[in-house]
PDB file of N, CA and C in Angstrom:
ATOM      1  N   UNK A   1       0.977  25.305  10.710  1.00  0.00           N
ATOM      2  CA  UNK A   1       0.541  24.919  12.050  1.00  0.00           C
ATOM      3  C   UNK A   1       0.298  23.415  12.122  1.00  0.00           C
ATOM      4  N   UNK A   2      -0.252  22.740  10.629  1.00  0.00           N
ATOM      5  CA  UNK A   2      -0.583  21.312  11.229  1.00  0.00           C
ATOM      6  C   UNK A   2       0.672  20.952  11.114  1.00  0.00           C
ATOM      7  N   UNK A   3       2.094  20.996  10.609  1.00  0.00           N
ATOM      8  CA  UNK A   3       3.316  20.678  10.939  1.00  0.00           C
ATOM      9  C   UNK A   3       3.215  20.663  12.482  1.00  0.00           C
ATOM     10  N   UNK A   4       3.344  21.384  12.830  1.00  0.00           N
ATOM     11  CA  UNK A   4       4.032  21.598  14.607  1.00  0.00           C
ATOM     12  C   UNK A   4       3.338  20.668  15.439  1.00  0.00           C
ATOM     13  N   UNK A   5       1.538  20.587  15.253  1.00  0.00           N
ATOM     14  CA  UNK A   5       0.760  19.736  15.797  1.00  0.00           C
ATOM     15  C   UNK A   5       1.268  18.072  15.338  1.00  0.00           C
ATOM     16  N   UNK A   6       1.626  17.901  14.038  1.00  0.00           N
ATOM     17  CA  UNK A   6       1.967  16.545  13.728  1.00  0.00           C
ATOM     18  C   UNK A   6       2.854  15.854  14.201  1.00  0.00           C
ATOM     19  N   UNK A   7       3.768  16.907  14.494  1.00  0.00           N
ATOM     20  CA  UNK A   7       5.427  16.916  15.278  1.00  0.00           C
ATOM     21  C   UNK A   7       5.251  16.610  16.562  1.00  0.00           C
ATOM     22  N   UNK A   8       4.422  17.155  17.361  1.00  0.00           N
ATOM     23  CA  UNK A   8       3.953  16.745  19.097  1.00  0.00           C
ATOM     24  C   UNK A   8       3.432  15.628  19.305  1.00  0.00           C
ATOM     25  N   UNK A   9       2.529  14.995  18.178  1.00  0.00           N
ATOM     26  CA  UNK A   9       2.126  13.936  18.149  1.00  0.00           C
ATOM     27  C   UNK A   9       3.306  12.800  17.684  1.00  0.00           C
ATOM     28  N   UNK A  10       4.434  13.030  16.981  1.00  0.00           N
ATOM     29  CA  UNK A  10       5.024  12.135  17.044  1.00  0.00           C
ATOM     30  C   UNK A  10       5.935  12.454  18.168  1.00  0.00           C
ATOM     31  N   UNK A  11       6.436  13.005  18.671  1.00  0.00           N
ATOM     32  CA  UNK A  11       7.345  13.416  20.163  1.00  0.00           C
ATOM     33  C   UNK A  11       6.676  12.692  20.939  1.00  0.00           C
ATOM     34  N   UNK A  12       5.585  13.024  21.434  1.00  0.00           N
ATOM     35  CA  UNK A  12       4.715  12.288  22.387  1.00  0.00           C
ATOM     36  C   UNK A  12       4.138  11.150  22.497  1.00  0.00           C
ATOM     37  N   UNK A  13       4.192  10.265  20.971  1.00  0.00           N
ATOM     38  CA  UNK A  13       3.404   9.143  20.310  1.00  0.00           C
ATOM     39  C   UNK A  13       4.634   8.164  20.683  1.00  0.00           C
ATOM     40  N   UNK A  14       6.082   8.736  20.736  1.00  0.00           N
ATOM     41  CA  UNK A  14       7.029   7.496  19.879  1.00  0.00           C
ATOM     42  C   UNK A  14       7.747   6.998  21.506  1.00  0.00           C
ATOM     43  N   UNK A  15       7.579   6.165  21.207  1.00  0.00           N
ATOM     44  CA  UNK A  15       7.818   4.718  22.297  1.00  0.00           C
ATOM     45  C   UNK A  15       9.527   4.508  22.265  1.00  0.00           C
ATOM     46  N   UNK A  16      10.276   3.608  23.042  1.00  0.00           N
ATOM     47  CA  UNK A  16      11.289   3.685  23.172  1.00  0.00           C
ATOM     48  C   UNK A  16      12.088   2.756  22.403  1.00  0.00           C
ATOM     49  N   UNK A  17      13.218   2.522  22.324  1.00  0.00           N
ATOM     50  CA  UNK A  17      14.316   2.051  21.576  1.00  0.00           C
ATOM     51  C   UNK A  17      14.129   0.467  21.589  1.00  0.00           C
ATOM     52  N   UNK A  18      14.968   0.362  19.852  1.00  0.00           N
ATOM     53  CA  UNK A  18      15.073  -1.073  18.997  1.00  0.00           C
ATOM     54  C   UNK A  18      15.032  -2.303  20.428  1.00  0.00           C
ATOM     55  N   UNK A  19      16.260  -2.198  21.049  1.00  0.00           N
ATOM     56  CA  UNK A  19      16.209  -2.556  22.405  1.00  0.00           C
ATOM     57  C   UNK A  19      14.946  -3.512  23.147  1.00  0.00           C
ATOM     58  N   UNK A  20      13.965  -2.476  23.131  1.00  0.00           N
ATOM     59  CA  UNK A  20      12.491  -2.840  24.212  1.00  0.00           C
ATOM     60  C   UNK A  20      11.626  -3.966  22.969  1.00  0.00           C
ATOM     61  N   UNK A  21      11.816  -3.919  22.097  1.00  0.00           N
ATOM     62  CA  UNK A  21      11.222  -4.854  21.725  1.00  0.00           C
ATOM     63  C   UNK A  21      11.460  -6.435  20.944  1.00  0.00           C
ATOM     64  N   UNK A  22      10.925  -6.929  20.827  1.00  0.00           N
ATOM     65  CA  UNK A  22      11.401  -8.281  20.235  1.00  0.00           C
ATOM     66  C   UNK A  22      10.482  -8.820  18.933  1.00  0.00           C
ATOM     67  N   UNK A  23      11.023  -9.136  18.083  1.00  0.00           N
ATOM     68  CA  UNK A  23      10.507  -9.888  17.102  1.00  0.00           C
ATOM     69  C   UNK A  23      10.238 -11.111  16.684  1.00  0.00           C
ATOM     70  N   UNK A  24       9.517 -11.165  15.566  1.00  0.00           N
ATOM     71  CA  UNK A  24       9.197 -12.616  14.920  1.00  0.00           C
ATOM     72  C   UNK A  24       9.063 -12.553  13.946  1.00  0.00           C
ATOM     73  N   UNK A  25       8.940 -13.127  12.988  1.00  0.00           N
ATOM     74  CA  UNK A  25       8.404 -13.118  11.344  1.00  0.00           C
ATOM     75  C   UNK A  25       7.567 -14.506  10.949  1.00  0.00           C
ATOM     76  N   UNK A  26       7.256 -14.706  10.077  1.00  0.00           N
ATOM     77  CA  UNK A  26       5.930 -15.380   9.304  1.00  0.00           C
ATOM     78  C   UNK A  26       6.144 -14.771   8.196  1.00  0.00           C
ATOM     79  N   UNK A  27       5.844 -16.062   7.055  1.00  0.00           N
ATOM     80  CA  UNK A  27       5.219 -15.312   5.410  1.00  0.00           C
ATOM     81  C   UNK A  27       4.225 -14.301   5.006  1.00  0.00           C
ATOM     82  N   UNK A  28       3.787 -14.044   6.717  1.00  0.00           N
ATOM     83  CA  UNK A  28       2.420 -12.413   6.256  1.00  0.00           C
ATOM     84  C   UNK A  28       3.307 -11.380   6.181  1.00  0.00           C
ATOM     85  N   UNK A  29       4.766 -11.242   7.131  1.00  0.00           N
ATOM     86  CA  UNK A  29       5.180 -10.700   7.843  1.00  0.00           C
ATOM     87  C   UNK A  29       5.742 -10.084   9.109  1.00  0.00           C
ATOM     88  N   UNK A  30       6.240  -9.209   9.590  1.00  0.00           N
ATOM     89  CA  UNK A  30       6.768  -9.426  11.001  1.00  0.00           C
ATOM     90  C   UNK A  30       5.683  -8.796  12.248  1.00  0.00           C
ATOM     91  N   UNK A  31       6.004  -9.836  13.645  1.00  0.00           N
ATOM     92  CA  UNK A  31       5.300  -9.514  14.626  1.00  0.00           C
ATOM     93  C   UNK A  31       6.361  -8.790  15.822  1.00  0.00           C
ATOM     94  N   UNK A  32       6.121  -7.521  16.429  1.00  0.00           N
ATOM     95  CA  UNK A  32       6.659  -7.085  17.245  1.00  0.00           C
ATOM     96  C   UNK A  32       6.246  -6.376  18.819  1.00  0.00           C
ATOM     97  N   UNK A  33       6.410  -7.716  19.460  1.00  0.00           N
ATOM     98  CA  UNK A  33       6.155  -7.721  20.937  1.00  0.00           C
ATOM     99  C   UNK A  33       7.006  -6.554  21.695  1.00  0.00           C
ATOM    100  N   UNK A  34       6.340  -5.901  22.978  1.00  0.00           N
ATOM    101  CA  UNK A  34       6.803  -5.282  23.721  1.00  0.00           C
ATOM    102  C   UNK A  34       6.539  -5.353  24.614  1.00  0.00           C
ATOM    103  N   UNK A  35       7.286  -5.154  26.174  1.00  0.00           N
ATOM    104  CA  UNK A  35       7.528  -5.051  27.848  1.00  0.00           C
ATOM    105  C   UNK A  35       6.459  -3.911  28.186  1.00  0.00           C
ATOM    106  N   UNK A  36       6.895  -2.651  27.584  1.00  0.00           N
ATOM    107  CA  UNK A  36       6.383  -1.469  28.038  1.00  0.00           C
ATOM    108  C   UNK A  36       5.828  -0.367  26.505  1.00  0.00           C
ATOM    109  N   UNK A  37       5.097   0.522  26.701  1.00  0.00           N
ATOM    110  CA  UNK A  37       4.682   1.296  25.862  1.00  0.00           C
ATOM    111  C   UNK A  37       3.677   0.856  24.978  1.00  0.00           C
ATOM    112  N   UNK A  38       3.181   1.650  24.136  1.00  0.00           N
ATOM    113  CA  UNK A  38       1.810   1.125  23.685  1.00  0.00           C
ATOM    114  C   UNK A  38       1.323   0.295  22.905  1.00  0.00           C
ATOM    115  N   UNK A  39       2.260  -0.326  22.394  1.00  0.00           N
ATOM    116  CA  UNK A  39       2.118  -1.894  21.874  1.00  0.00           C
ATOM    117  C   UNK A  39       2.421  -2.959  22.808  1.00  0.00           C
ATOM    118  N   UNK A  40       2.689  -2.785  24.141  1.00  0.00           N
ATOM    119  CA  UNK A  40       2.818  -3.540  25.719  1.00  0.00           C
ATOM    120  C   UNK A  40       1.417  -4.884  25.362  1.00  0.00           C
ATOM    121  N   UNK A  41       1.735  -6.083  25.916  1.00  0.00           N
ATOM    122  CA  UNK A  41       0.500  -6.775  25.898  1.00  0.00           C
ATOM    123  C   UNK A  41      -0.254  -6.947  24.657  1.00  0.00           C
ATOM    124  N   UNK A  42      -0.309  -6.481  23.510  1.00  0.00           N
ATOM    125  CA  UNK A  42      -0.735  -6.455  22.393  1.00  0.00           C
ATOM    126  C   UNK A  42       0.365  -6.424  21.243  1.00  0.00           C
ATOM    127  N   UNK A  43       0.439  -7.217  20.856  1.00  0.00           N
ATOM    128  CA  UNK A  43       1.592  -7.525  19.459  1.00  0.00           C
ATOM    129  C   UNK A  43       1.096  -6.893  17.949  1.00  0.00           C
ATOM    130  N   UNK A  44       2.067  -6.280  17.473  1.00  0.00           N
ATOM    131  CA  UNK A  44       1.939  -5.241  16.342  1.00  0.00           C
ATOM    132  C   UNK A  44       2.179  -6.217  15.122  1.00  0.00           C
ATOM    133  N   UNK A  45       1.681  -6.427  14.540  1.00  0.00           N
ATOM    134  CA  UNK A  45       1.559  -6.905  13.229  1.00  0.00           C
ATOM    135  C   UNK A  45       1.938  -5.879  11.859  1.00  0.00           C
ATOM    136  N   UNK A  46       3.214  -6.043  11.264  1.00  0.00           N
ATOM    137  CA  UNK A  46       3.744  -5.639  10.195  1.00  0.00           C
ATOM    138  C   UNK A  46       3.705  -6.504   9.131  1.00  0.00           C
ATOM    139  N   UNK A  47       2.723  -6.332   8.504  1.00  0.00           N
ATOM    140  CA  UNK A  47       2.167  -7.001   7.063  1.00  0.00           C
ATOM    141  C   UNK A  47       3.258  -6.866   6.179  1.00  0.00           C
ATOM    142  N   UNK A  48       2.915  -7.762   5.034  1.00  0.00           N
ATOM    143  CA  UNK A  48       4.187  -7.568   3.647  1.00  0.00           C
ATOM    144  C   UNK A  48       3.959  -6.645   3.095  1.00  0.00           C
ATOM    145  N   UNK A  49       2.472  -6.223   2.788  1.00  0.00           N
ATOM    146  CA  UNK A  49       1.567  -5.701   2.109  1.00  0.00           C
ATOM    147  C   UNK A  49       1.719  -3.949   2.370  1.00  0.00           C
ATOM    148  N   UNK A  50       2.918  -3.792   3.387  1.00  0.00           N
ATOM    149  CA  UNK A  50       2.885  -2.733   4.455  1.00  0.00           C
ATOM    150  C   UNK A  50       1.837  -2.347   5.180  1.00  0.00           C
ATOM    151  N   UNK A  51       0.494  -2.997   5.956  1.00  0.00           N
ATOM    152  CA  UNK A  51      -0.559  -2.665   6.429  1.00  0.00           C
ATOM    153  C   UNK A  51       0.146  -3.132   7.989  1.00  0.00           C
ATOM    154  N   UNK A  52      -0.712  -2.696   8.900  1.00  0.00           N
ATOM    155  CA  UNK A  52      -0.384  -2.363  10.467  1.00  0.00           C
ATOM    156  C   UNK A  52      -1.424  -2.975  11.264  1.00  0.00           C
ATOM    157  N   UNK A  53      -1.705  -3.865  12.147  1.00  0.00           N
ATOM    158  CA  UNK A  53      -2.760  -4.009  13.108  1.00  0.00           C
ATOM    159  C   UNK A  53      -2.288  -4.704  14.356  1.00  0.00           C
ATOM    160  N   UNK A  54      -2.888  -3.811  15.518  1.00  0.00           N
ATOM    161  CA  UNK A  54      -2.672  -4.007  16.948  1.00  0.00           C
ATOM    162  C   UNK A  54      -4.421  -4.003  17.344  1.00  0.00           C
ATOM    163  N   UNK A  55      -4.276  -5.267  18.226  1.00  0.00           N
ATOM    164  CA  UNK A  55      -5.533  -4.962  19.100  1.00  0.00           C
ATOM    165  C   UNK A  55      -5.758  -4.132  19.544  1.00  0.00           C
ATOM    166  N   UNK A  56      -4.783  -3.076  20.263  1.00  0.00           N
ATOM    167  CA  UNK A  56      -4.678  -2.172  21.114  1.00  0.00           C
ATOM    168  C   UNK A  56      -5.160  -0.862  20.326  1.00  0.00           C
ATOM    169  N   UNK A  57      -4.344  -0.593  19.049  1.00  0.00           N
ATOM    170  CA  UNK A  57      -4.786   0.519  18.419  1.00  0.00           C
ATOM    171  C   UNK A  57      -5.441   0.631  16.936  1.00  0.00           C
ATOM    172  N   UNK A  58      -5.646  -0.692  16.749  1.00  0.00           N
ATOM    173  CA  UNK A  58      -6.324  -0.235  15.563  1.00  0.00           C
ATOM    174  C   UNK A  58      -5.368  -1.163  14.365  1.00  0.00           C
ATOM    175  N   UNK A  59      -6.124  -0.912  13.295  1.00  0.00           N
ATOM    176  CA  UNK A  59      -5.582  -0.865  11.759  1.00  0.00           C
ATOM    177  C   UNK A  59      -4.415   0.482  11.080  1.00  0.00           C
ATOM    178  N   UNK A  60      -4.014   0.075  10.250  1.00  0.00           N
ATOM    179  CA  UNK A  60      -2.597   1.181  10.079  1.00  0.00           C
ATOM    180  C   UNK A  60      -2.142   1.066   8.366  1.00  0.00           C
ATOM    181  N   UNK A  61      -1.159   1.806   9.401  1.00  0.00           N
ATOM    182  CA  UNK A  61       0.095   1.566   7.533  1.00  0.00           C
ATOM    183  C   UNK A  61       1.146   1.670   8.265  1.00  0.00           C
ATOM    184  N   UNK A  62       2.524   0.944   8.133  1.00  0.00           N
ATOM    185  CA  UNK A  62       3.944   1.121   8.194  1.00  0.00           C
ATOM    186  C   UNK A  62       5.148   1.221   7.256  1.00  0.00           C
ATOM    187  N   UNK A  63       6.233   1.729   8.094  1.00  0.00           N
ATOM    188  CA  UNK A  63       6.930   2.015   6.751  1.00  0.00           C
ATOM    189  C   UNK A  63       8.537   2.070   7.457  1.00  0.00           C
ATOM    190  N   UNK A  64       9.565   1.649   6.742  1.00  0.00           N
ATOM    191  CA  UNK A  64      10.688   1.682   7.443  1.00  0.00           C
ATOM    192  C   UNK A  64      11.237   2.919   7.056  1.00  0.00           C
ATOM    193  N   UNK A  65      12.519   3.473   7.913  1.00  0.00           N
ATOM    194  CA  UNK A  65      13.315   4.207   7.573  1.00  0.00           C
ATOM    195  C   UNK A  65      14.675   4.272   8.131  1.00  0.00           C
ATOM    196  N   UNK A  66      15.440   5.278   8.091  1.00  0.00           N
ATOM    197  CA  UNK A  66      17.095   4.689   8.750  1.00  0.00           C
ATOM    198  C   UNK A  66      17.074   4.962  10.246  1.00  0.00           C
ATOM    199  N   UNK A  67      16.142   5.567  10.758  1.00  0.00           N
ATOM    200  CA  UNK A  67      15.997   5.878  12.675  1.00  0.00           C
ATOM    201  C   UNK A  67      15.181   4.793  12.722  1.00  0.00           C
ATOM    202  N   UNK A  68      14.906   3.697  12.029  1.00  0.00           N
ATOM    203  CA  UNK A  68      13.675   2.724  12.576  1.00  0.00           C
ATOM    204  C   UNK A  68      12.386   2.341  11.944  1.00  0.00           C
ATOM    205  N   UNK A  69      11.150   2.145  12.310  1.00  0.00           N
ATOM    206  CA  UNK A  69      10.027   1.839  12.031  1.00  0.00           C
ATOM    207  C   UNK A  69       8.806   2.893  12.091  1.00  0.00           C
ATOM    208  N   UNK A  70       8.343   3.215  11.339  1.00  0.00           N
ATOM    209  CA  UNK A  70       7.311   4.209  11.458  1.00  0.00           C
ATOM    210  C   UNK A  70       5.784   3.651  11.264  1.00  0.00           C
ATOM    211  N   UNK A  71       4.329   3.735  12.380  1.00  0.00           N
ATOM    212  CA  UNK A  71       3.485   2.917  12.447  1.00  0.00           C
ATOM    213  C   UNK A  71       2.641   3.892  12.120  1.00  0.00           C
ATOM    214  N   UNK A  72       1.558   3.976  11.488  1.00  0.00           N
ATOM    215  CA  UNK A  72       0.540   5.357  11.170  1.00  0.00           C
ATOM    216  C   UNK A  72      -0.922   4.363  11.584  1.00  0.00           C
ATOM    217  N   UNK A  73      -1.449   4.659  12.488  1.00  0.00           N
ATOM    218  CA  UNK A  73      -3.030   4.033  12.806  1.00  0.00           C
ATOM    219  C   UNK A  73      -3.940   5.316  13.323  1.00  0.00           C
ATOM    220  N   UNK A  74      -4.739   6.160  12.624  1.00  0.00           N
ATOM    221  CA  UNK A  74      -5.608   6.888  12.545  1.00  0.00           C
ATOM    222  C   UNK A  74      -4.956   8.446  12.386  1.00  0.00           C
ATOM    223  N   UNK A  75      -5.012   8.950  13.425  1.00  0.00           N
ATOM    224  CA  UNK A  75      -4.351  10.421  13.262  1.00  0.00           C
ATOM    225  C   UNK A  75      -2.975  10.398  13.914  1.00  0.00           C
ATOM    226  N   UNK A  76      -2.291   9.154  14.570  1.00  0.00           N
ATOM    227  CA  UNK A  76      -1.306   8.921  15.450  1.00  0.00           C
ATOM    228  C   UNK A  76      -0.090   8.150  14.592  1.00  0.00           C
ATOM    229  N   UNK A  77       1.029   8.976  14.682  1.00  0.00           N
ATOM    230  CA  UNK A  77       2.369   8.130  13.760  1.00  0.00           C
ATOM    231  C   UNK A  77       3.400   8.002  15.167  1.00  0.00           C
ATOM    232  N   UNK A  78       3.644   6.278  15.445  1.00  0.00           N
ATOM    233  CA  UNK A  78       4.580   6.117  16.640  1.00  0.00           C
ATOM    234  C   UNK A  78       6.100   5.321  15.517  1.00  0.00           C
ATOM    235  N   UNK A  79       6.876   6.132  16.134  1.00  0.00           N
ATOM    236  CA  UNK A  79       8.493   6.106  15.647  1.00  0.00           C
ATOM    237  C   UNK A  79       9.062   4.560  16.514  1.00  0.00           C
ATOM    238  N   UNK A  80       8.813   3.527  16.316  1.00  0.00           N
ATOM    239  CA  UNK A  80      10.026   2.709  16.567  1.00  0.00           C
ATOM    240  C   UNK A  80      11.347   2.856  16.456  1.00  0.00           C
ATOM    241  N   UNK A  81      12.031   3.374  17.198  1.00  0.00           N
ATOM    242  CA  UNK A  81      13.232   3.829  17.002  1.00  0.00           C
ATOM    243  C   UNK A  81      14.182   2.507  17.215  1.00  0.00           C
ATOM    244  N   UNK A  82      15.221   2.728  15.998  1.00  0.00           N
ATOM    245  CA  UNK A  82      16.484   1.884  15.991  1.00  0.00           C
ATOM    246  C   UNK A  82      15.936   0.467  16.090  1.00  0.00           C
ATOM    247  N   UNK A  83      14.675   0.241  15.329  1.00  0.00           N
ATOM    248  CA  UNK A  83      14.263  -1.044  15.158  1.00  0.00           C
ATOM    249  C   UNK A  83      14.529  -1.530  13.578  1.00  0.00           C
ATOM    250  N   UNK A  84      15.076  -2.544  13.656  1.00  0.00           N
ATOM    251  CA  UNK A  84      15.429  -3.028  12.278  1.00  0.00           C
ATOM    252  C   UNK A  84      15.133  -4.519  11.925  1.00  0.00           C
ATOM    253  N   UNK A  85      14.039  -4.428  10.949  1.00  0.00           N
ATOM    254  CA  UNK A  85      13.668  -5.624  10.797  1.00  0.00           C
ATOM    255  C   UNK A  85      14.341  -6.548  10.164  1.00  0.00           C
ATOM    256  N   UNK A  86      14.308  -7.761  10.372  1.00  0.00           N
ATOM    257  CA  UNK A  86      15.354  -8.408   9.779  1.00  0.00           C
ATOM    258  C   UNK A  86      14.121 -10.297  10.012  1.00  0.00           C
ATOM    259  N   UNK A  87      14.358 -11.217   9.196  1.00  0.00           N
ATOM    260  CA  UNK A  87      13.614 -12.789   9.103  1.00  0.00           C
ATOM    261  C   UNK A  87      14.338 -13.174   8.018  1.00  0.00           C
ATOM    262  N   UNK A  88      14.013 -14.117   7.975  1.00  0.00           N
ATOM    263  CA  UNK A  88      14.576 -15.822   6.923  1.00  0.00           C
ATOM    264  C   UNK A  88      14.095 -15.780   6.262  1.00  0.00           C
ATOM    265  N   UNK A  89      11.945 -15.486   6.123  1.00  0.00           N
ATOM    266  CA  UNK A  89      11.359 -15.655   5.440  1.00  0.00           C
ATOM    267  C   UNK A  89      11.736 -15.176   3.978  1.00  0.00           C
ATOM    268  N   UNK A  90      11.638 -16.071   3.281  1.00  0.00           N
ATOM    269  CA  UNK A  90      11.602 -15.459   1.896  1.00  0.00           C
ATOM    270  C   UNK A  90      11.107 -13.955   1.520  1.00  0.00           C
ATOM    271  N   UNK A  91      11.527 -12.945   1.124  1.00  0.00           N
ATOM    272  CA  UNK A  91      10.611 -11.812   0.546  1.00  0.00           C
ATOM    273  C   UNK A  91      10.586 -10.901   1.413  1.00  0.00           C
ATOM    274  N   UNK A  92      10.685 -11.403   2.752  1.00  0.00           N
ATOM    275  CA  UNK A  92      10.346 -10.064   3.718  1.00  0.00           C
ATOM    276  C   UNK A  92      11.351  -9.190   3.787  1.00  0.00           C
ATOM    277  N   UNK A  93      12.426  -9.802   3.600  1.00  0.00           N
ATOM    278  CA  UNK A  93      14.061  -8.526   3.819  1.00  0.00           C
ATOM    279  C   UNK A  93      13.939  -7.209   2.624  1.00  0.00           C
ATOM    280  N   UNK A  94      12.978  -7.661   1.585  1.00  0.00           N
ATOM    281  CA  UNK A  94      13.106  -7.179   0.032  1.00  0.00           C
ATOM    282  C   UNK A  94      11.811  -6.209   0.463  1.00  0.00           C
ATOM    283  N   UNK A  95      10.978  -6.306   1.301  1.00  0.00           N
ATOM    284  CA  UNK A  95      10.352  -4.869   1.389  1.00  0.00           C
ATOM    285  C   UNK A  95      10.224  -3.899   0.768  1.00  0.00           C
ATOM    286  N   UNK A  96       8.807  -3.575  -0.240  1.00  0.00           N
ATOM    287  CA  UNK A  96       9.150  -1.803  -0.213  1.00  0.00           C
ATOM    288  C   UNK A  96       8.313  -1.234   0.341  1.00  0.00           C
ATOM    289  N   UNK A  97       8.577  -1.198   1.484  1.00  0.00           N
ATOM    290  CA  UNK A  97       7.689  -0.302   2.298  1.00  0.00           C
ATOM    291  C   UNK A  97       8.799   1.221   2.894  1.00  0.00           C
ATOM    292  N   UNK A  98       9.418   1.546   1.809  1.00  0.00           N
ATOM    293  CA  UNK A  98      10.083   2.735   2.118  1.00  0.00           C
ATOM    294  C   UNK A  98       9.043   4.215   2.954  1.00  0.00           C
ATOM    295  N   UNK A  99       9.325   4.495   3.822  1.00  0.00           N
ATOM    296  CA  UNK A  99       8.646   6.131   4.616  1.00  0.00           C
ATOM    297  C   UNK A  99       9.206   6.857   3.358  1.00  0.00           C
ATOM    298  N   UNK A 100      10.226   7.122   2.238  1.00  0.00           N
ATOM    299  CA  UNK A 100       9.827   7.867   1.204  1.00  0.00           C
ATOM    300  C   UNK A 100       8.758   7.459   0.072  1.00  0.00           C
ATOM    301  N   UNK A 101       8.979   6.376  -0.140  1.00  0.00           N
ATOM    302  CA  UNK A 101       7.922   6.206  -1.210  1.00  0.00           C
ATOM    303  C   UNK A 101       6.481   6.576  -0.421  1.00  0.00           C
ATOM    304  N   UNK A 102       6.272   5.894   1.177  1.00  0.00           N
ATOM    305  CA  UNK A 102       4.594   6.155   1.338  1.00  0.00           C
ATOM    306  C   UNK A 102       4.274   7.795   1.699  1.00  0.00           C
ATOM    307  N   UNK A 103       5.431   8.380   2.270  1.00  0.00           N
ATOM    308  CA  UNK A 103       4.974   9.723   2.399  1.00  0.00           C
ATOM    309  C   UNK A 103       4.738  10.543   1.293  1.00  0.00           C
ATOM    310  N   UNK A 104       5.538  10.168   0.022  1.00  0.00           N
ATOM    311  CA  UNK A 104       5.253  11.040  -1.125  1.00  0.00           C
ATOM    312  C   UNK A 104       4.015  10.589  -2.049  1.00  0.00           C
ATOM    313  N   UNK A 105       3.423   9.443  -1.759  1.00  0.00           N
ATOM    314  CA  UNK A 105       2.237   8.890  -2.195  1.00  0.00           C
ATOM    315  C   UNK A 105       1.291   9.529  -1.706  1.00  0.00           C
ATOM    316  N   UNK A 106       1.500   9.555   0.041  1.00  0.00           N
ATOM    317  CA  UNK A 106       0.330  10.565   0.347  1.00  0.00           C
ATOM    318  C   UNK A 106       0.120  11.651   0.215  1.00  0.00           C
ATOM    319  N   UNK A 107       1.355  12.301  -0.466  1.00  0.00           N
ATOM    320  CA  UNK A 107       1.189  13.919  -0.935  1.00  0.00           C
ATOM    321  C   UNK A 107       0.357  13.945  -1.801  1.00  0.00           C
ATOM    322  N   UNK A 108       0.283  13.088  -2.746  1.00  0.00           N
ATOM    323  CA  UNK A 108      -0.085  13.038  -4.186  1.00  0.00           C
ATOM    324  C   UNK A 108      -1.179  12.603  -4.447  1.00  0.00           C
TER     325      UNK A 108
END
């Protein structure tokens, strides 16, 4: 059952396509502005460190995968879809912030 509940929350949580948003990067890591949806007005901060913070929602964890960006801040996981990070900065392309490595960490 908490499958199905986790599943509605991301259906209902995940915001719209690579598209709607725009980026930036810095040596902390990347910043990703949006028009509409719930990082709107408040810029999402993607740490190197893989840590997450929006004024709007809080402190987090993120993690990439091949549909996009995955943001985890309290009981809420929002799917950036078809967002692909990409900067100059040294180090940031080399990421391991794999959604397999952090989901199987949190099994464990």
């Amino acid at each position: 059952m908490r499958g199905v509940a986790a599943l509605a929350v991301i259906l209902f949580a995940a915001p719209a396509f690579g598209q709607d948003y725009d980026q930036a990067c810095n040596g902390n890591g990347y910043v990703i502005s949006a028009d509409k949806g719930v990082f709107a007005g408040a810029p999402l901060y993607l740490g190197k460190s893989c840590d997450a913070y929006s004024a709007r929602t809080g402190e987090g964890r993120w993690c990439w995968q091949n549909s996009g960006v995955s943001v985890e801040m309290g009981d809420t996981l929002w799917l950036l879809a078809h967002v692909e990070l990409y900067c100059q900065a040294p180090g940031l392309d080399d990421l391991a912030c794999s959604c397999i490595d952090y989901f199987n960490e949190k099994e464990n």
